[in-house]
Protein backbone atom coordinates (compact mmCIF):
# COMPACT_ATOMS: atom_id res chain seq x y z
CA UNK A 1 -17.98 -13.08 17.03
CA UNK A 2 -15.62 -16.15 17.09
CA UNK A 3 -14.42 -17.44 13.86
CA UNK A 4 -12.15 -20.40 13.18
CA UNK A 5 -8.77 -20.76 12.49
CA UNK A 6 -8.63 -21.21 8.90
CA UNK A 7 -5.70 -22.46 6.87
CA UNK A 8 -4.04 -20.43 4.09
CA UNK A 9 -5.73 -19.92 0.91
CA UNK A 10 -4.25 -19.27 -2.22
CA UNK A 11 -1.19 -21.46 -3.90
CA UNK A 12 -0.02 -24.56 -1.62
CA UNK A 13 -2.86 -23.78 1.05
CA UNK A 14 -6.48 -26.02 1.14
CA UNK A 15 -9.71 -23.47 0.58
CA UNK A 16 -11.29 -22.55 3.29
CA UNK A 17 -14.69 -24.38 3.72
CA UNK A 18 -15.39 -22.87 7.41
CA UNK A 19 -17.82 -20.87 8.60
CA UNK A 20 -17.46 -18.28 11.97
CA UNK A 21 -19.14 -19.13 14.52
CA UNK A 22 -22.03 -16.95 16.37
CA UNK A 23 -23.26 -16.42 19.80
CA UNK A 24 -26.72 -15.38 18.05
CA UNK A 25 -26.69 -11.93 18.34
CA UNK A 26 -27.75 -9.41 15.85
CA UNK A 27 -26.65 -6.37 17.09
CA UNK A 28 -23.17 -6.30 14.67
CA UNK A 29 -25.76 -5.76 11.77
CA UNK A 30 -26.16 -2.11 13.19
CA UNK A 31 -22.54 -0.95 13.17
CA UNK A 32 -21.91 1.32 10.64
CA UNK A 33 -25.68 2.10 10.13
CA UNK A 34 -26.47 4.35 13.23
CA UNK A 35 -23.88 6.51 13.33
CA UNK A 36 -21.36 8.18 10.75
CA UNK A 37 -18.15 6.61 10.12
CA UNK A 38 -15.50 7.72 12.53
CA UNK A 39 -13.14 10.60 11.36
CA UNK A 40 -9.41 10.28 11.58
CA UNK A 41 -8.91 11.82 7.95
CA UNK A 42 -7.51 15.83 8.38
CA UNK A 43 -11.31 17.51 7.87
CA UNK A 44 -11.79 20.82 6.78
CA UNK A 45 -14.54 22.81 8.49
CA UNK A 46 -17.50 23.75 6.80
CA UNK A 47 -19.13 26.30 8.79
CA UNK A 48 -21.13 28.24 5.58
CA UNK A 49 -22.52 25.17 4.30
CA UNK A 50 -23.57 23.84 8.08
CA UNK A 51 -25.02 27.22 8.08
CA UNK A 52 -27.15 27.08 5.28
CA UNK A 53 -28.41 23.48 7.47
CA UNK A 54 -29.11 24.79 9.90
CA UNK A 55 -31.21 27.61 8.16
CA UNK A 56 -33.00 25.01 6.49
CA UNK A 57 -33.88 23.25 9.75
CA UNK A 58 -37.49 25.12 9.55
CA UNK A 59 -38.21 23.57 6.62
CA UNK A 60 -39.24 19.72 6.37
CA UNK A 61 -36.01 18.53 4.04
CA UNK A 62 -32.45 19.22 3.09
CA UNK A 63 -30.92 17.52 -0.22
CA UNK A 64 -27.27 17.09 -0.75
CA UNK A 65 -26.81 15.57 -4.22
CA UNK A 66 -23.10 15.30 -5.68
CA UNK A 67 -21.03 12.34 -7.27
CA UNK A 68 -18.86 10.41 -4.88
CA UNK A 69 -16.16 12.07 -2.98
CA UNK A 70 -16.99 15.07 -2.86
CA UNK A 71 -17.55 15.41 1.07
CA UNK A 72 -21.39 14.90 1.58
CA UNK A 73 -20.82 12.51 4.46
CA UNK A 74 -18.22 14.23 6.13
CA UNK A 75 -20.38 17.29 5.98
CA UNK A 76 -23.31 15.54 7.52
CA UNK A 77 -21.47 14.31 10.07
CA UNK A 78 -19.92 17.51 11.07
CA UNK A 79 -23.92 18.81 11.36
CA UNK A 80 -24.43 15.38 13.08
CA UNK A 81 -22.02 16.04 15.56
CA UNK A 82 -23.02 19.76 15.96
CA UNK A 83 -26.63 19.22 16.53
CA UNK A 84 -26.31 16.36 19.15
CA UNK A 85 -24.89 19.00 21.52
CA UNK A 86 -28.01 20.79 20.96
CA UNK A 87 -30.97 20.74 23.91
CA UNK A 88 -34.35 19.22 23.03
CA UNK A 89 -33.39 18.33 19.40
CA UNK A 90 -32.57 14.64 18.72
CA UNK A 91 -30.08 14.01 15.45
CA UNK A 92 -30.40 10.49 14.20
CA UNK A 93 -28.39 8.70 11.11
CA UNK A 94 -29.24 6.28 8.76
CA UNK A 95 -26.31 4.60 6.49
CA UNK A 96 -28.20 3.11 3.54
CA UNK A 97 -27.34 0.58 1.82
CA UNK A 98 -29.05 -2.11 -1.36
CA UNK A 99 -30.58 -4.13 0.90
CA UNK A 100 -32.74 -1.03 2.44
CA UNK A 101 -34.46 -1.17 -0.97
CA UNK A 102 -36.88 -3.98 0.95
CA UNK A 103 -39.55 -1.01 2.54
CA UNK A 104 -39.68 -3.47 6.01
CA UNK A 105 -35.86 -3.11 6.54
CA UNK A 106 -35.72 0.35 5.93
CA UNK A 107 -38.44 1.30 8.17
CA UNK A 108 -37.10 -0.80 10.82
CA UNK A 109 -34.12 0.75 10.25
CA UNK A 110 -35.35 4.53 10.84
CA UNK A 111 -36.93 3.48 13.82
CA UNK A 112 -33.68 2.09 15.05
CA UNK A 113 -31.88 5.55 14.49
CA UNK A 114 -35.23 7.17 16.35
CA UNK A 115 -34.75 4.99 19.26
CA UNK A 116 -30.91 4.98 19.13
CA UNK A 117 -31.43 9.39 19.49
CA UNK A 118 -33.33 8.87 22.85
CA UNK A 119 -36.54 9.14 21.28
CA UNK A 120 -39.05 6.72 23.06
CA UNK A 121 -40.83 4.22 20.22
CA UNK A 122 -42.23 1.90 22.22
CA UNK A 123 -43.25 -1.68 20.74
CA UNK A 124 -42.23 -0.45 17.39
CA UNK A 125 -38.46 -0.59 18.78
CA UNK A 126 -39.23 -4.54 19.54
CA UNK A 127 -40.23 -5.31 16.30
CA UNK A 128 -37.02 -3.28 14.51
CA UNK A 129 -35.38 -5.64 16.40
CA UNK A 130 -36.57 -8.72 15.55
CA UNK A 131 -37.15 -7.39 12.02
CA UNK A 132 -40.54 -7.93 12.44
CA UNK A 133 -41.51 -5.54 11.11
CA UNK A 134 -44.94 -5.71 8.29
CA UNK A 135 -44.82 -4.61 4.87
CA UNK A 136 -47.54 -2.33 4.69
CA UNK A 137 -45.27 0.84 6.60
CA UNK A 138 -47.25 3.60 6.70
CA UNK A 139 -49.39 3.24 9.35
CA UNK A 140 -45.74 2.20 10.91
CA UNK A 141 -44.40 5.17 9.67
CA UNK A 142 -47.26 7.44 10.96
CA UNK A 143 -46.56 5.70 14.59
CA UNK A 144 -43.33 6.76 14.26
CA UNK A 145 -44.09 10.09 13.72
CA UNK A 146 -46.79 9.84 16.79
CA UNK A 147 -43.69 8.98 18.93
CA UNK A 148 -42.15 11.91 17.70
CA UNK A 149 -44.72 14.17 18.15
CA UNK A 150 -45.54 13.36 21.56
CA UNK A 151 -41.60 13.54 22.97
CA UNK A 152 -41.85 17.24 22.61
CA UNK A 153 -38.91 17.64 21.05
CA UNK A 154 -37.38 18.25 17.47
CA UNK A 155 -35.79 15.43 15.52
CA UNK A 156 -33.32 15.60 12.40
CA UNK A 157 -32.91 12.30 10.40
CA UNK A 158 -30.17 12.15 8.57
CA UNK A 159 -30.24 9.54 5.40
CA UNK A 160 -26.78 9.17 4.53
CA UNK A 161 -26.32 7.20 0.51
CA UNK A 162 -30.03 7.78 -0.10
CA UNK A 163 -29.06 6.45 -3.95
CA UNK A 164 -28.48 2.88 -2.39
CA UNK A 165 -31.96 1.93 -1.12
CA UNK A 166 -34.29 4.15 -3.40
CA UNK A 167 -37.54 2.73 -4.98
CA UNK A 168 -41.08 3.84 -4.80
CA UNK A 169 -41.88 1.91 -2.06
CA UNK A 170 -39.22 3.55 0.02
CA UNK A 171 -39.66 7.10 -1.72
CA UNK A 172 -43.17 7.02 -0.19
CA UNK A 173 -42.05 6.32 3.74
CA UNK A 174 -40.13 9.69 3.21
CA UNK A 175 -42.38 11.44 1.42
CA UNK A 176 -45.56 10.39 4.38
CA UNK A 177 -42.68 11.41 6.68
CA UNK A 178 -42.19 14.65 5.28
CA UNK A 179 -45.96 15.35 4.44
CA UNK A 180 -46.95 14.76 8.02
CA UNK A 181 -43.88 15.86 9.82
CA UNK A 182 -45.80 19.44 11.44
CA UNK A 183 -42.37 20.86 12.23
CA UNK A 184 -41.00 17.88 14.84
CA UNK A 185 -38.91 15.81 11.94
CA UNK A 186 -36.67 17.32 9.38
CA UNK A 187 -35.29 14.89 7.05
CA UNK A 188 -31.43 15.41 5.35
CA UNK A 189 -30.81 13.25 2.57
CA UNK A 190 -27.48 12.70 0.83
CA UNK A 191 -27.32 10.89 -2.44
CA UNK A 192 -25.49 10.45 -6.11
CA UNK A 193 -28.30 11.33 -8.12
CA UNK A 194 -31.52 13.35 -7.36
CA UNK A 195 -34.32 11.60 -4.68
CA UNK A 196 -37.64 11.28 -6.13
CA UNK A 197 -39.21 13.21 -3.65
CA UNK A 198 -41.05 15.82 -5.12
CA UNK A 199 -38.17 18.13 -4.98
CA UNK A 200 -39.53 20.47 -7.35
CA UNK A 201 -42.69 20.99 -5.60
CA UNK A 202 -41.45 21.69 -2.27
CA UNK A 203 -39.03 23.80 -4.01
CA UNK A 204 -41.76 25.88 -5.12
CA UNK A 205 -43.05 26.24 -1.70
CA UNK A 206 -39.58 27.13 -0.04
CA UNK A 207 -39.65 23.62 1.87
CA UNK A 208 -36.62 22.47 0.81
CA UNK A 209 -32.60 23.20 1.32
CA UNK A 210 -30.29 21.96 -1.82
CA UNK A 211 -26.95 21.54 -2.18
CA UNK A 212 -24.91 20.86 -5.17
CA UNK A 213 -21.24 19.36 -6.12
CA UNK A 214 -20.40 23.37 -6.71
CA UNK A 215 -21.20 23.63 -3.15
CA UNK A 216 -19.39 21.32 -1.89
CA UNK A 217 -16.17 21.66 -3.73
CA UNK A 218 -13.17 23.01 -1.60
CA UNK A 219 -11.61 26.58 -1.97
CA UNK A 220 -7.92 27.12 -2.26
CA UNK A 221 -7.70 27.85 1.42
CA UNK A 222 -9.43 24.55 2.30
CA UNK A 223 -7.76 22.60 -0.08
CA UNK A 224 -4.51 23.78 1.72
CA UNK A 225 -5.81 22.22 5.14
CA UNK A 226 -6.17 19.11 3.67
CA UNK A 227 -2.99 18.89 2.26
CA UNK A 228 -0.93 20.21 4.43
CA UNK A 229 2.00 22.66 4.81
CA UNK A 230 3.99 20.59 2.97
CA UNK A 231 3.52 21.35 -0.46
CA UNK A 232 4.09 25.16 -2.13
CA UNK A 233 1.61 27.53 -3.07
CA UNK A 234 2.67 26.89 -6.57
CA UNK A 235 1.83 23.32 -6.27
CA UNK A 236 -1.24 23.81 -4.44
CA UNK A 237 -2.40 25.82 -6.83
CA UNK A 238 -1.73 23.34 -9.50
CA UNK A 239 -3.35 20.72 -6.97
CA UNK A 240 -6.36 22.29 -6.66
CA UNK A 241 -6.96 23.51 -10.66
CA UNK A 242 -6.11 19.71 -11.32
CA UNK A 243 -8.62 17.91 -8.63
CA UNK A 244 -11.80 20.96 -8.71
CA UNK A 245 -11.50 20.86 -5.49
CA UNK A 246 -12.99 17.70 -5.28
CA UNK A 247 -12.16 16.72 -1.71
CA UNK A 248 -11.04 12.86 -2.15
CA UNK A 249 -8.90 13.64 -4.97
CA UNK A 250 -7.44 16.10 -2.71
CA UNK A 251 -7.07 13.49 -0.19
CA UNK A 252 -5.67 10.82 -2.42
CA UNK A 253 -2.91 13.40 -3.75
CA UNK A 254 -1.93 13.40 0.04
CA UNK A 255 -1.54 9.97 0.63
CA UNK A 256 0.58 9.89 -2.93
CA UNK A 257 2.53 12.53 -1.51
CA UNK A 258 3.03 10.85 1.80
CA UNK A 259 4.43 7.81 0.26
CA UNK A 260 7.83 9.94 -0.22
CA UNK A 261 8.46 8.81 -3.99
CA UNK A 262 6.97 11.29 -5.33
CA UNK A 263 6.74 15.42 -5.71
CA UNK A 264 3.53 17.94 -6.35
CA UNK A 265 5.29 18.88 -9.72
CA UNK A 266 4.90 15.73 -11.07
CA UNK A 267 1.08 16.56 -11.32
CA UNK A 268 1.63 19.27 -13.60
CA UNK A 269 2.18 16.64 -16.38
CA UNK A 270 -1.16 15.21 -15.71
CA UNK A 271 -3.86 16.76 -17.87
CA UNK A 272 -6.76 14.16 -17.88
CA UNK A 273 -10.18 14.98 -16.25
CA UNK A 274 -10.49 14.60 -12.21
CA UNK A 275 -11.80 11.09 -12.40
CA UNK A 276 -9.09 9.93 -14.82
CA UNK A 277 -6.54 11.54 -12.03
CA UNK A 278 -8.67 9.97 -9.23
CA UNK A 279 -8.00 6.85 -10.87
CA UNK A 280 -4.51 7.23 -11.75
CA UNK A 281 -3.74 8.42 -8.18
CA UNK A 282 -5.64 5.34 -6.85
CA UNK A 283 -3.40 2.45 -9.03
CA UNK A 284 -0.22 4.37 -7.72
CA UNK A 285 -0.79 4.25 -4.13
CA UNK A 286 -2.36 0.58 -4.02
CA UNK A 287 0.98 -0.79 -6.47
CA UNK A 288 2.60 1.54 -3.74
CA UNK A 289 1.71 -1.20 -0.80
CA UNK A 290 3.77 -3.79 -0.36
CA UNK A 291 2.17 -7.56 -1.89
CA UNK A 292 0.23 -8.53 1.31
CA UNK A 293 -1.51 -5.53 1.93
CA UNK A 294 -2.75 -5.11 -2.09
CA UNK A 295 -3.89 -8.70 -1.55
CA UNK A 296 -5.53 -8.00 1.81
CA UNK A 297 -7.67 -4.63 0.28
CA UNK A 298 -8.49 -6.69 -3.13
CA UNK A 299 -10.07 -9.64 -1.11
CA UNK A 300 -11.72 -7.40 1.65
CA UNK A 301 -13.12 -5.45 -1.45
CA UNK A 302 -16.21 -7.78 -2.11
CA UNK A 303 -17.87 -7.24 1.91
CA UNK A 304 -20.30 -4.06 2.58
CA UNK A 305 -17.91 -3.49 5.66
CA UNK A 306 -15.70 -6.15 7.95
CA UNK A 307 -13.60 -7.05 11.06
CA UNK A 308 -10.70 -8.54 11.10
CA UNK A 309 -12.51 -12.31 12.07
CA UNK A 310 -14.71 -11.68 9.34
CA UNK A 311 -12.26 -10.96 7.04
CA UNK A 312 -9.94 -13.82 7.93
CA UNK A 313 -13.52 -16.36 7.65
CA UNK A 314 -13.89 -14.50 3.56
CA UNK A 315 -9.80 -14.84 2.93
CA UNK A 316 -8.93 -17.99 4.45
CA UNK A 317 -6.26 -16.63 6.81
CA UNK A 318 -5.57 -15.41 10.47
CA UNK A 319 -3.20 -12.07 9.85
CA UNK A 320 -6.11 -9.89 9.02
CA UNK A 321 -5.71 -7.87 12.45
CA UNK A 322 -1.88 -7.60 11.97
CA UNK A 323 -3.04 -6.30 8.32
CA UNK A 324 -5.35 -4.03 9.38
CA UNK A 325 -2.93 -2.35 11.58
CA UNK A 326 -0.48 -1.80 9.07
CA UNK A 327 -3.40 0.01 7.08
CA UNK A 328 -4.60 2.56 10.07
CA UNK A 329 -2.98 5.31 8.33
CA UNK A 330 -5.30 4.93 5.20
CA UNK A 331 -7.67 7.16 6.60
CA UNK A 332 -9.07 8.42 3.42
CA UNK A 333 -10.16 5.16 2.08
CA UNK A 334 -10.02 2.44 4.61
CA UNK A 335 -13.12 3.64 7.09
CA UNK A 336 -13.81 2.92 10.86
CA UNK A 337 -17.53 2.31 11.71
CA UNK A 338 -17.35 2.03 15.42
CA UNK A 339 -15.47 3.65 18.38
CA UNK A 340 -13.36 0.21 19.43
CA UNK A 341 -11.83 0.80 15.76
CA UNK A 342 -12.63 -2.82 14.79
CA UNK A 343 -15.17 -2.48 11.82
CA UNK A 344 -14.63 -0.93 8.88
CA UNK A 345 -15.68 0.18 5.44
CA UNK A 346 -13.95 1.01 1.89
CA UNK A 347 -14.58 4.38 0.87
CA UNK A 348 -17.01 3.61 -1.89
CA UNK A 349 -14.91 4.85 -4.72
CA UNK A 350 -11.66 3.08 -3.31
CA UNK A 351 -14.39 0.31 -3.12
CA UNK A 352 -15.44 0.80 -6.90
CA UNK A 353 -11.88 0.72 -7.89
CA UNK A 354 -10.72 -2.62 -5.93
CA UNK A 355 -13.98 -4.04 -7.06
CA UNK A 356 -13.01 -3.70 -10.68
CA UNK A 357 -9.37 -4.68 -10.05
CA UNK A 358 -10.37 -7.96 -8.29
CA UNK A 359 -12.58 -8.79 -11.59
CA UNK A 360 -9.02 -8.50 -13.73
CA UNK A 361 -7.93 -11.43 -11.35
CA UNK A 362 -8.29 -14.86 -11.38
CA UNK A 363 -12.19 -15.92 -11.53
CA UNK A 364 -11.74 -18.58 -9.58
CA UNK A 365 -10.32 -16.78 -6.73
CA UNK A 366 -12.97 -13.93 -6.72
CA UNK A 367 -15.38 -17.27 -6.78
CA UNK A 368 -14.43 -18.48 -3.38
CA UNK A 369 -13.85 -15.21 -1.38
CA UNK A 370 -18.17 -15.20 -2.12
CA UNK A 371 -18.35 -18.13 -1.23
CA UNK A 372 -16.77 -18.09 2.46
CA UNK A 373 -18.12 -14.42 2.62
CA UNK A 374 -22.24 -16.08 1.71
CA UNK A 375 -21.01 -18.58 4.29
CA UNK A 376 -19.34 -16.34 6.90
CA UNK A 377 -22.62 -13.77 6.53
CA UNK A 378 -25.50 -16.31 7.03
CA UNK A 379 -23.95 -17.84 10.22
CA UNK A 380 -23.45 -14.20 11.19
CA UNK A 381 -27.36 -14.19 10.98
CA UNK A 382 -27.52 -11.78 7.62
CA UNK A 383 -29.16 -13.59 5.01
CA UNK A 384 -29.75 -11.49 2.52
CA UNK A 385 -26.09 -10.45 1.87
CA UNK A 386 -25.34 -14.05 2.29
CA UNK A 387 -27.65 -14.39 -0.32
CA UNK A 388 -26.06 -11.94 -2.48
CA UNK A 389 -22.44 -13.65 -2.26
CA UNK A 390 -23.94 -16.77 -3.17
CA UNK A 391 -25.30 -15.50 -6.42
CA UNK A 392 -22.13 -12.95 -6.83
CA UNK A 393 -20.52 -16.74 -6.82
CA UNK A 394 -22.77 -18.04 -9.42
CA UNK A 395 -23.27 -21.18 -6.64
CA UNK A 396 -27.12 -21.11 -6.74
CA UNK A 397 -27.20 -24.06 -4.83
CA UNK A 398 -25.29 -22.69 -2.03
CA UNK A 399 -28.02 -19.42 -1.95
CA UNK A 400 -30.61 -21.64 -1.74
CA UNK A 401 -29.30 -24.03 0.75
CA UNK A 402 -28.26 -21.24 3.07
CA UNK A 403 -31.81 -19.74 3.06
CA UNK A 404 -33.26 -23.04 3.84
CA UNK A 405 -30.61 -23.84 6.73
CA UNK A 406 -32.05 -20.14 7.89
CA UNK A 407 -35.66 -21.67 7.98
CA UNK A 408 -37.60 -21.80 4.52
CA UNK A 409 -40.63 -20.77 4.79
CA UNK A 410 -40.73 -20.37 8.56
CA UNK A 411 -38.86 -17.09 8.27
CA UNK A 412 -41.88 -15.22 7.58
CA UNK A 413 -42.72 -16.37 11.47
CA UNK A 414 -39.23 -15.88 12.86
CA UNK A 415 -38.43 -12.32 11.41
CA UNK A 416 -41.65 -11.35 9.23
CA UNK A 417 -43.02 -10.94 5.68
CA UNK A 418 -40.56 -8.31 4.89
CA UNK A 419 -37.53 -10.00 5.60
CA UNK A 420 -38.06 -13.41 3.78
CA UNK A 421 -38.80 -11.10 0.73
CA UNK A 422 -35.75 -9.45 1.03
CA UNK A 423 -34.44 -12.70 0.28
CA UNK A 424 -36.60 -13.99 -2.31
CA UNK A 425 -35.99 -10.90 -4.66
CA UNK A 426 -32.34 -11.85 -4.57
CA UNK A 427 -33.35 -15.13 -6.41
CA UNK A 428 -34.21 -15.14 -10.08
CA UNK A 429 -37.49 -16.31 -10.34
CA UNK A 430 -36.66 -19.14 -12.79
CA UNK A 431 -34.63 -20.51 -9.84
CA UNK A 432 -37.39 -20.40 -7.49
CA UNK A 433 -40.04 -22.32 -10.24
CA UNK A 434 -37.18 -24.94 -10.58
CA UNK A 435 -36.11 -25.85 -6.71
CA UNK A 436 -39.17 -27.59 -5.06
CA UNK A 437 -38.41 -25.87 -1.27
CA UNK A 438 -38.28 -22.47 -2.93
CA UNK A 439 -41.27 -22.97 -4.57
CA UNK A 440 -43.17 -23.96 -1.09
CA UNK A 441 -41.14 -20.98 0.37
CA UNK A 442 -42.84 -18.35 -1.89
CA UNK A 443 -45.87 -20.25 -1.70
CA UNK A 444 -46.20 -18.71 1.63
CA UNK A 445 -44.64 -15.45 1.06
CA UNK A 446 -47.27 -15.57 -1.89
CA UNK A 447 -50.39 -16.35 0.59
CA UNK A 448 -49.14 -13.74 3.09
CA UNK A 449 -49.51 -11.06 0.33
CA UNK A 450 -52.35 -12.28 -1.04
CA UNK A 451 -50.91 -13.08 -4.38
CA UNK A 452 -53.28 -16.50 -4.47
CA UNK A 453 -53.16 -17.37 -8.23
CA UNK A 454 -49.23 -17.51 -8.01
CA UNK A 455 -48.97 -19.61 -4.61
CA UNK A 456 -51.51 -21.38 -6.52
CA UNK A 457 -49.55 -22.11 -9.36
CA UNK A 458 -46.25 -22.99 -7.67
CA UNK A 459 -48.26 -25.11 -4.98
CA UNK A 460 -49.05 -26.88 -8.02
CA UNK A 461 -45.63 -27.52 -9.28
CA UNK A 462 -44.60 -28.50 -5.51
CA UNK A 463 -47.36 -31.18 -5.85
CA UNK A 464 -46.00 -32.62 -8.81
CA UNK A 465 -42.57 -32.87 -7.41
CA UNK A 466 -40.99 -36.31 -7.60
CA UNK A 467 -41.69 -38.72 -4.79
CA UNK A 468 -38.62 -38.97 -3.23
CA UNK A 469 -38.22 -35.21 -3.28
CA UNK A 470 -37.36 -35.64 0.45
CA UNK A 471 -39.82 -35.77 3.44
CA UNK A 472 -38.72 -32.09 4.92
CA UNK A 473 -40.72 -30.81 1.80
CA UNK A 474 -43.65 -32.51 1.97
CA UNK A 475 -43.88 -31.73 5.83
CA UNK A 476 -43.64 -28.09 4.58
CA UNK A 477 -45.97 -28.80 2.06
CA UNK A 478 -49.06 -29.86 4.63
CA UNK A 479 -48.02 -28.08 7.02
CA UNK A 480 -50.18 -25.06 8.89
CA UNK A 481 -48.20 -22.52 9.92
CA UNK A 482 -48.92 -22.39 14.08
CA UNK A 483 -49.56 -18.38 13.74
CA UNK A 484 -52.65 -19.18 11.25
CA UNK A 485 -56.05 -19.40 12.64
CA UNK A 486 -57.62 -22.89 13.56
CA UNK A 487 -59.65 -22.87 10.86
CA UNK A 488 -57.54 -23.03 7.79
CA UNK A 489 -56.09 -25.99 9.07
CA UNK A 490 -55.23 -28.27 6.02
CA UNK A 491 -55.23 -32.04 6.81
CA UNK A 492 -52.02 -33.64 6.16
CA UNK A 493 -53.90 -36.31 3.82
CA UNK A 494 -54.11 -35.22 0.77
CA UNK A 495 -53.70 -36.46 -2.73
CA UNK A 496 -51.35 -34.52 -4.94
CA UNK A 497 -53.94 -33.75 -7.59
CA UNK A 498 -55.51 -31.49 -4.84
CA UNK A 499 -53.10 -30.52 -2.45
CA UNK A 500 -52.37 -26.82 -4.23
CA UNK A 501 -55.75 -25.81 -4.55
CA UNK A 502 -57.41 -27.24 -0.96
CA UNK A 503 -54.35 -25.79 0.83
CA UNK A 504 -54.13 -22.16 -0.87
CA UNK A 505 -58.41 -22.03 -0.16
CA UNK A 506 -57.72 -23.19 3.30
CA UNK A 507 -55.10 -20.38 3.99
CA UNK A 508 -56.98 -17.41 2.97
């Protein structure tokens, strides 16, 4: 992606009112999704708890539940990395994230990690693509497993921060999955809290592998990997009382300790609970970095996961690659998605933590790094966290006018049902009933799902919109929609008192 050059925000330098530039490609908005994050953190082995996996591998599912940091990716991705060696089994990976919670994105998203194994899908590959894909999934989902089925081979899905994307609609694509599955798909699924899968149930019927935070907690021994050689047995000792064994505590104590200021017996004055320390060891290694490098993490906090163009579009600047090489060594918290080593995530409790800091800052600040980042994201082609940054902003209008630049309406015939909903439920719905082209635009979202007495309703309010509303809307308002049939063809001539009704009867 090319951005522009941007001048310097902050005091003495304008506010950046650009927007990067895109060649029209979509492919960035897999990176990070269909693989795990690269690991350049020192990782301890975990052979027993791979081996309780791989156990588990005749059974349908595999649950690792456990509050953050406490290695559930990192263990997945050592079983990711083992099982892709393996002949005739495919492993596939999912990162989740909020805006999987729409049923079409997350489907098209495990088909993407099917397809991206080796795994044959067909058409339904072409319409993941184009996010295309319909909202009723499950006959989607059952083609999926079809494709499956008929490769001959064994496939492990791997659903990597479950906790971000679950709702009913999505609990129900795994659970067909699972129900159907005949012994070609086993599904792992990592998450904060516990799925609503019917856990217990398959419980009862041995079809299911857990694993807790007690499982994944590190033993003296691999609690002294981590750290290193470095420190005593004395102080690891102390270390590992004082963290649980809770793996990025460990880590962070290593970075602390790597800073040279400061000595392992300085933690035996610290008696506060893990996530106190967490957070203690956290604010000392971030007031640690030198001014431009805090700034740089606090205003890269607000994106799901950036580049350096990217992050110069959301900050304003051009020294975001410089920056970002001067942070390599944060392995435990600063995340590469990709090979190259050029996208990147926050670890999501170093995430959490910037998040919060960035909120103690000036407002107006935080205001215009979602701003350039709702900007920066819908010329990048992603909508719906453009979306989101627009309302993190509290600049309505700018959400609105970005969806409409993206097409309106017409969305639901460039990239489907699913997707323009994705958007809409970003949008209160008191915004939508006040802004006349929302209200045509979930008109048709309305008609498409055959909600008719609501795209009745807001029809209605369309038609009473002022006259000099603007001509785009009431093109948009007569228009027929090229996909539709011949026969609910609306003419354009028609008086306001019966537009609404005559156009919603025409369309169904």
């Amino acid at each position: 992606m090319n951005f522009p050059s941007a001048g310097k925000a902050g005091a003495g330098g304008p506010e950046f009112d650009g927007t990067p530039e895109t060649d029209g490609e979509s492919e960035w908005l897999l990176v990070g999704k269909l693989a795990p994050p690269e690991q350049r953190v020192t990782v301890v082995a975990r052979e027993s708890l791979i081996g309780r996996l791989e156990a588990g591998l005749t059974q349908p599912l595999s649950v690792i539940v456990s509050p953050p940091g406490f290695g559930k990716t990192t263990l997945l991705t050592q079983w990711w990395r083992s099982l892709k060696s393996r002949p005739g089994l495919h492993a596939c990976w999912l990162t989740l994230d909020e805006i999987d919670m729409e049923v079409s994105r997350f489907m098209a998203g495990l088909i993407m990690s099917v397809a991206a194994s080796g795994i044959d899908v067909g058409f339904l590959e072409v319409a993941a693509r184009q996010q295309s894909i319909d909202t009723h999934v499950r006959p989607i989902a059952l083609a999926l497993l079809d494709a499956i089925q008929r490769s001959g081979s064994t496939v492990v899905l791997i659903l990597d921060d479950f906790h971000r994307a679950q709702t009913q609609a999505v609990d129900e694509v795994v659970s067909t999955l699972i129900e159907y599955s005949r012994g070609s798909l086993h599904i792992a699924v990592s998450s904060r809290s516990r799925p609503h899968l019917q856990i217990s149930t398959l419980l009862a019927r041995g079809l299911v592998t857990m694993l807790h935070a007690r499982d994944l907690a590190l033993s003296l021994e691999q609690a002294a990997q981590l750290v290193g050689p470095e420190v005593s047995q004395a102080d690891l000792e102390l270390l590992h009382t004082r963290t649980e064994g809770w793996a990025v505590a460990l880590q962070l104590a290593r970075l602390w300790l790597d800073r040279g200021r400061h000595r392992p017996a300085a933690l035996k004055d610290f008696s506060g609970r893990t996530t106190e320390m967490t957070e203690y060891l956290t604010e000392q290694i971030v007031d640690d970095l030198p001014h431009e490098q805090r700034e740089f993490m606090l205003e890269t906090s607000i994106l799901e996961r950036f580049n350096a163009p990217l992050a110069d579009a959301v900050r304003g600047r051009h020294d975001s690659d410089a920056l970002l090489d001067r942070l390599r060594h944060f392995d435990a918290l600063l995340v590469p998605l990709d090979n190259a080593h050029e996208w990147y995530r926050y670890h999501h409790l170093f995430a959490d933590f910037l998040g919060q800091r960035l909120k103690r800052g000036a407002v107006e600040k935080r205001m215009t790094l979602h701003r350039n980042a709702a900007r920066a994201l819908a010329a990048m082609g992603d909508l719906p966290e453009a979306v989101q940054h627009g309302m993190a902003a509290g600049d309505t209008a700018l959400a609105v006018a970005l969806t409409q630049q993206a097409g309106g309406w017409e969305l639901i015939l460039r990239k489907g049902i699913g997707y323009l909903r994705s958007v809409l439920m970003l949008f209160d719905p008191a915004i939508i009933r006040s802004t006349p082209t929302m209200r045509i635009t979930q008109a048709y979202l309305d008609i498409k799902l055959g909600r008719l007495e609501a795209a009745r309703e807001l029809l209605a309010l369309a038609a009473a919109a002022p006259a000099d509303a603007g001509g785009k809307i009431w093109r948009d308002f007569s228009a027929r929609p090229s996909s539709w049939p011949r026969r609910t063809s609306v003419p354009i001539r028609v008086s306001r008192r019966y537009a609404a009704c005559s156009w919603v009867t025409a369309c169904t």
